[in-house]
Protein backbone atom coordinates (compact mmCIF):
# COMPACT_ATOMS: atom_id res chain seq x y z
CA UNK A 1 7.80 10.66 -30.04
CA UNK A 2 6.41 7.74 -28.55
CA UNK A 3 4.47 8.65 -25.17
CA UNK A 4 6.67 7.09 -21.93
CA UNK A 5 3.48 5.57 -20.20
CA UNK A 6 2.86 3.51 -23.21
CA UNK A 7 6.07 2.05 -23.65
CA UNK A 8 6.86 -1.96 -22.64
CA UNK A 9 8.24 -2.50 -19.87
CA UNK A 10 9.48 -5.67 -20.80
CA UNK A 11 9.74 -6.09 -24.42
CA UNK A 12 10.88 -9.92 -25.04
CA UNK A 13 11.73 -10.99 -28.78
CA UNK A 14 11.84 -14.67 -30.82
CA UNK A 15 14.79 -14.07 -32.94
CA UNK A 16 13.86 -15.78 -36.24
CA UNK A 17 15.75 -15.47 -39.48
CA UNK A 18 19.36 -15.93 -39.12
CA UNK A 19 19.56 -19.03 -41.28
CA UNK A 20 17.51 -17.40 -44.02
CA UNK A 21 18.96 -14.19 -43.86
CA UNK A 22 22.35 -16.00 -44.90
CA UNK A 23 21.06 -18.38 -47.29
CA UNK A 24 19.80 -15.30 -49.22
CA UNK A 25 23.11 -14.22 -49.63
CA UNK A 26 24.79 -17.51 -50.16
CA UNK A 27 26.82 -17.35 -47.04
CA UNK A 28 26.91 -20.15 -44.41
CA UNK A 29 24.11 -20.19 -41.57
CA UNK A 30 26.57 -19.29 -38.69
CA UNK A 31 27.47 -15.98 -40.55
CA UNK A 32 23.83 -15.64 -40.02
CA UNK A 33 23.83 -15.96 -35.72
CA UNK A 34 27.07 -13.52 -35.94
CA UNK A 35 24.77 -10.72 -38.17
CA UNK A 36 22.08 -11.27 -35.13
CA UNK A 37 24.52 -10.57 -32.80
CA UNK A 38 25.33 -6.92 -34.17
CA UNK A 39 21.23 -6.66 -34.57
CA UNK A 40 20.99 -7.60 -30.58
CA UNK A 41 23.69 -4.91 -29.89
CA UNK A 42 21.19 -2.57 -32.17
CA UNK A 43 17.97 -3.40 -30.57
CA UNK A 44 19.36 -3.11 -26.45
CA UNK A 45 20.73 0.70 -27.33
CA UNK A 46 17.42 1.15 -29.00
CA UNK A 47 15.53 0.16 -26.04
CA UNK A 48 17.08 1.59 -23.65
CA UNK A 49 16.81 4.79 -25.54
CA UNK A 50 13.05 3.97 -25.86
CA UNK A 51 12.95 3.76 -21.81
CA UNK A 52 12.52 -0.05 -22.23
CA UNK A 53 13.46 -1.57 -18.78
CA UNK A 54 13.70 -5.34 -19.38
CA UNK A 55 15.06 -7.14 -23.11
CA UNK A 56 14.50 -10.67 -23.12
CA UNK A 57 15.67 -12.66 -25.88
CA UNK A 58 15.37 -16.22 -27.27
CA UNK A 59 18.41 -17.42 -27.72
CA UNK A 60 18.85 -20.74 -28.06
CA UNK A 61 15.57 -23.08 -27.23
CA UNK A 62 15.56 -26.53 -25.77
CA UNK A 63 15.00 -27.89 -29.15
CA UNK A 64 17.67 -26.24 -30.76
CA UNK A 65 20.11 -29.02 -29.66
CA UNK A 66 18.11 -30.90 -32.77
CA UNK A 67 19.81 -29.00 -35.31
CA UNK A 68 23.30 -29.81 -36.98
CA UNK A 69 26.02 -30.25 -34.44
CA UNK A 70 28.55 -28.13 -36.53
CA UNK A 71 25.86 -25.42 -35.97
CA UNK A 72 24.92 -25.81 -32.31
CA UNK A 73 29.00 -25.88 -31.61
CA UNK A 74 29.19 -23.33 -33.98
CA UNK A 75 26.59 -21.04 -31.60
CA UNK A 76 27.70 -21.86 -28.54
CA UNK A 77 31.38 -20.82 -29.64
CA UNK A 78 29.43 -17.39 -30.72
CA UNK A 79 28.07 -17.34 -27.10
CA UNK A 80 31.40 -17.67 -25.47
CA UNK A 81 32.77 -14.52 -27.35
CA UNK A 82 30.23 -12.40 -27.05
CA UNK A 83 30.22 -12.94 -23.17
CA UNK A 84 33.68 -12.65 -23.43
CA UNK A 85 34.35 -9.69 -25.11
CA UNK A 86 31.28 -7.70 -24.48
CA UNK A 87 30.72 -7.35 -20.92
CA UNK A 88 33.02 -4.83 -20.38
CA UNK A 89 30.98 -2.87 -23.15
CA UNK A 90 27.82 -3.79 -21.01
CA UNK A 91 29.33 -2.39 -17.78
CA UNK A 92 30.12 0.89 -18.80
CA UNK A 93 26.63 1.47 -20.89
CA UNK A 94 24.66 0.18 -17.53
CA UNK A 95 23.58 -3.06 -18.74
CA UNK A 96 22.30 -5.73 -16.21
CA UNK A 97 22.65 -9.38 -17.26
CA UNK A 98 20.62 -12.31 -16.20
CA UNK A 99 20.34 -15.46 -17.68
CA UNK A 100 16.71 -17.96 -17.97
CA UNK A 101 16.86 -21.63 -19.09
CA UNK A 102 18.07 -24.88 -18.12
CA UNK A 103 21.82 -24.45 -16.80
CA UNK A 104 22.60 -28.10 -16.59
CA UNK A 105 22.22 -28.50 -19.70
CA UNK A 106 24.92 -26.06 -21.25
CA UNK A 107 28.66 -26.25 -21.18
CA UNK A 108 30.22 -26.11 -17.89
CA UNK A 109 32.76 -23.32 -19.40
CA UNK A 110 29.43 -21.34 -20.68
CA UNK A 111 27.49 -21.56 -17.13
CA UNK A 112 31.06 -20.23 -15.76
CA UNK A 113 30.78 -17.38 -18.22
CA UNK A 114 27.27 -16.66 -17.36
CA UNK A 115 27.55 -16.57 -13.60
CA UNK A 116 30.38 -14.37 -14.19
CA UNK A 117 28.76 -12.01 -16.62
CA UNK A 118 25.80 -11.86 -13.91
CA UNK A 119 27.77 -11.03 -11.22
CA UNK A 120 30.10 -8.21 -13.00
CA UNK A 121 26.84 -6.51 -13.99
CA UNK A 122 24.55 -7.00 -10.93
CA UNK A 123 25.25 -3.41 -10.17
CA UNK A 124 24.21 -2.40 -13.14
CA UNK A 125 20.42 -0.09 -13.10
CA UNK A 126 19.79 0.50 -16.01
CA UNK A 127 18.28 -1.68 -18.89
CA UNK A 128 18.34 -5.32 -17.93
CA UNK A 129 19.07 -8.22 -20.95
CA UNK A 130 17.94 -11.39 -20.57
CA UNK A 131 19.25 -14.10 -23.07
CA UNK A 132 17.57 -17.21 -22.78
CA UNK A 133 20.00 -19.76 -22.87
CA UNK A 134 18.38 -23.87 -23.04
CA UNK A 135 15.55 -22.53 -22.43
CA UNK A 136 11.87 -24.24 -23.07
CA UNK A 137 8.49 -22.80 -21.55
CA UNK A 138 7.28 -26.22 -20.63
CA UNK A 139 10.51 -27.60 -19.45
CA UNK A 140 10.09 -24.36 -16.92
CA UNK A 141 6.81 -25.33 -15.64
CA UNK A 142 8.01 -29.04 -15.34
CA UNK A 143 10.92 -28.28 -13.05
CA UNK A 144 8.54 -25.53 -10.88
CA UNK A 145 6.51 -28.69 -10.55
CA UNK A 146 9.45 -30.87 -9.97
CA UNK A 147 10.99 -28.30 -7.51
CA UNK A 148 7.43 -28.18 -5.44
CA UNK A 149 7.22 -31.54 -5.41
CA UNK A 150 10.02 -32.08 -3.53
CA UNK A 151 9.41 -29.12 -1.58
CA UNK A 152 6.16 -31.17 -0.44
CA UNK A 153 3.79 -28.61 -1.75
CA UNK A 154 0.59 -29.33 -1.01
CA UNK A 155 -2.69 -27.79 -2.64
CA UNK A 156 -4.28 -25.34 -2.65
CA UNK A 157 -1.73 -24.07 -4.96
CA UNK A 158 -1.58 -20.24 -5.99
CA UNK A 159 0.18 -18.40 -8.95
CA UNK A 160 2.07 -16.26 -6.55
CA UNK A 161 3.10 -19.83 -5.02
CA UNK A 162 4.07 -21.26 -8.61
CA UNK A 163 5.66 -18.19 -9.54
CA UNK A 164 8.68 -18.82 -6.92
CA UNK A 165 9.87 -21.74 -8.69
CA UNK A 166 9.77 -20.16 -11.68
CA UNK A 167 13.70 -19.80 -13.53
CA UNK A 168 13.23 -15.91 -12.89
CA UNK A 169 10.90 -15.41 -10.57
CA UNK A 170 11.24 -12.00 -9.84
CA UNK A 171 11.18 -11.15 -13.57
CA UNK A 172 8.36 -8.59 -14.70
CA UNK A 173 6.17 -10.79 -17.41
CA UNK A 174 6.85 -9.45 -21.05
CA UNK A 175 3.99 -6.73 -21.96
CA UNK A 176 5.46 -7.00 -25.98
CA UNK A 177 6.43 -10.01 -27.64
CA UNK A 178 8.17 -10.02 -30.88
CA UNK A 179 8.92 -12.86 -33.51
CA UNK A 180 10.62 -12.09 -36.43
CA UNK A 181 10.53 -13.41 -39.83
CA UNK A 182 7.01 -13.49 -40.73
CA UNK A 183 6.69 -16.95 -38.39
CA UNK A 184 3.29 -16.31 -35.91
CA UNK A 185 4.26 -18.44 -33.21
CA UNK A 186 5.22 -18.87 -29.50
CA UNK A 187 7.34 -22.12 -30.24
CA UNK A 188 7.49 -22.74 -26.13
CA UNK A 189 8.90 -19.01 -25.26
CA UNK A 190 7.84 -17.65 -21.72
CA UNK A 191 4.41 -20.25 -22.15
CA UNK A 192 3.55 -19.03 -18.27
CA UNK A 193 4.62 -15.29 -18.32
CA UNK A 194 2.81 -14.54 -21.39
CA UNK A 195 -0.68 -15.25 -20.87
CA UNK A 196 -1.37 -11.34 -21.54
CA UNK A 197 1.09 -10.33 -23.33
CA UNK A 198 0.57 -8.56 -26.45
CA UNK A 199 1.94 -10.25 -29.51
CA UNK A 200 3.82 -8.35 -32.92
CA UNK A 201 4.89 -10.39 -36.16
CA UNK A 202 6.82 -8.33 -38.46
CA UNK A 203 8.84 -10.32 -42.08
CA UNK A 204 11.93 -8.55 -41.05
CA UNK A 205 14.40 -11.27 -40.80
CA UNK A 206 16.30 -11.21 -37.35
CA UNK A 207 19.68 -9.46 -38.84
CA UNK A 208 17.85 -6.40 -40.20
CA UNK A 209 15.94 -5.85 -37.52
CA UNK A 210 16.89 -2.45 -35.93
CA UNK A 211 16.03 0.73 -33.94
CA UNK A 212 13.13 1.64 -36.63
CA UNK A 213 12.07 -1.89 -36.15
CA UNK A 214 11.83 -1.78 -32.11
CA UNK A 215 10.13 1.66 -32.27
CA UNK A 216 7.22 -0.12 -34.89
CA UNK A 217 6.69 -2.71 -32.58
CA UNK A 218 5.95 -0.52 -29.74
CA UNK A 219 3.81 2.01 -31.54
CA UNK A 220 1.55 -0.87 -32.06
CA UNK A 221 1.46 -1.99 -28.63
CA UNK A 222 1.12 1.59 -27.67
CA UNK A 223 -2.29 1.32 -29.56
CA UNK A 224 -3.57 -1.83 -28.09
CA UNK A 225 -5.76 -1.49 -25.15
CA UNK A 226 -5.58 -4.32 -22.90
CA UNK A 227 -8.32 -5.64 -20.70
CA UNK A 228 -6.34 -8.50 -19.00
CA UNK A 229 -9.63 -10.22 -18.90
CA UNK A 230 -12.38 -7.64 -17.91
CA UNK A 231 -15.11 -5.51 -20.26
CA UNK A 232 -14.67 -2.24 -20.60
């Protein structure tokens, strides 16, 4: 039994693997995303079980419209079903959804979807899911800048200040970061919100990873003591 006081708050997770998981077993990549959707569905009951509050999850980056356009129509077709079918499911187990990332930049059917999804779960209190959707850490900070630009912001400028323009402002910074696969890398996820936060690598590749998984990952940030800074 993992202690409640050390367990994440906000546990947010690079999901890594799904192309390798399927060429492993000689099946096409996008077999791969739909295998990390059933470990997503895995990992949220785990949290919540865990008393994780807040799940964020990289889901598609701002670079990911590089990759093979059979693949990237392939995913977002993946995203429109799962926000299709599964809210409902999300409702009655107390899910909140929210959504981080560049919304101009998705399909105008998908942002439809999302604002949707948002709004049938708003009343949701329990465990809150965050799928980042377009999303880049510096393309954040770049529109916060943009956004107090034109606000005429003038300095001194503070972090509460910056924080504002943020895509989620209000959004407790992940304590737990995990990246799957064996990669040990950020690759531009939550570049602002993460200046403290504890990082966890495991090989698993993202469609295996599971309730066991979750619960290694926080014993080892149950272990770290952080210092934020200071000596103790």
């Amino acid at each position: 039994m993992i202690p409640k006081e050390t367990v994440p708050r906000h546990v947010a997770i690079i999901m890594d693997g799904n192309g390798r998981w399927a060429k492993k077993r000689f099946l096409p990549r996008l077999l791969g995303h739909k295998a990390g959707v059933k470990a997503i569905e895995r990992t949220v009951r785990a949290a919540d079980a865990l008393g994780i509050q807040y799940v964020s999850l990289y889901a598609f980056s701002t670079e990911n419209w590089k990759r093979p356009e059979k693949e990237v129509s392939g995913l977002m077709s993946i995203f429109r079903f799962v926000l299709r079918r599964k809210v409902d499911e999300m409702k009655r187990e107390n899910v909140r959804l929210r959504f981080s990332g560049f919304r101009d930049g998705m399909p105008q059917d998908i942002v439809e979807l999302m604002e949707w999804a948002e709004e049938e779960t708003k009343g949701n209190s329990g465990l809150t899911l965050v799928p980042c959707l377009n999303y880049g850490g510096r393309q954040e900070i770049l529109h916060a800048v943009e956004k107090l630009l034109e606000d005429g912001a003038r300095p001194p400028l503070t972090e509460e200040r910056f924080r504002e323009y943020l895509y989620l402002p209000d959004l407790p910074d992940p304590d737990l970061i995990v990246r799957t696969s064996g990669e040990s890398r950020l690759s531009n996820f939550w570049l602002w919100q993460s200046t403290y936060s504890e990082l966890y690598f495991t090989d698993t590749l993202w469609p295996d990873f599971d309730g066991k998984e979750l619960e290694n990952a926080v014993k080892f940030f149950a272990n770290r003591e952080r210092r934020y800074g200071a000596l103790k």
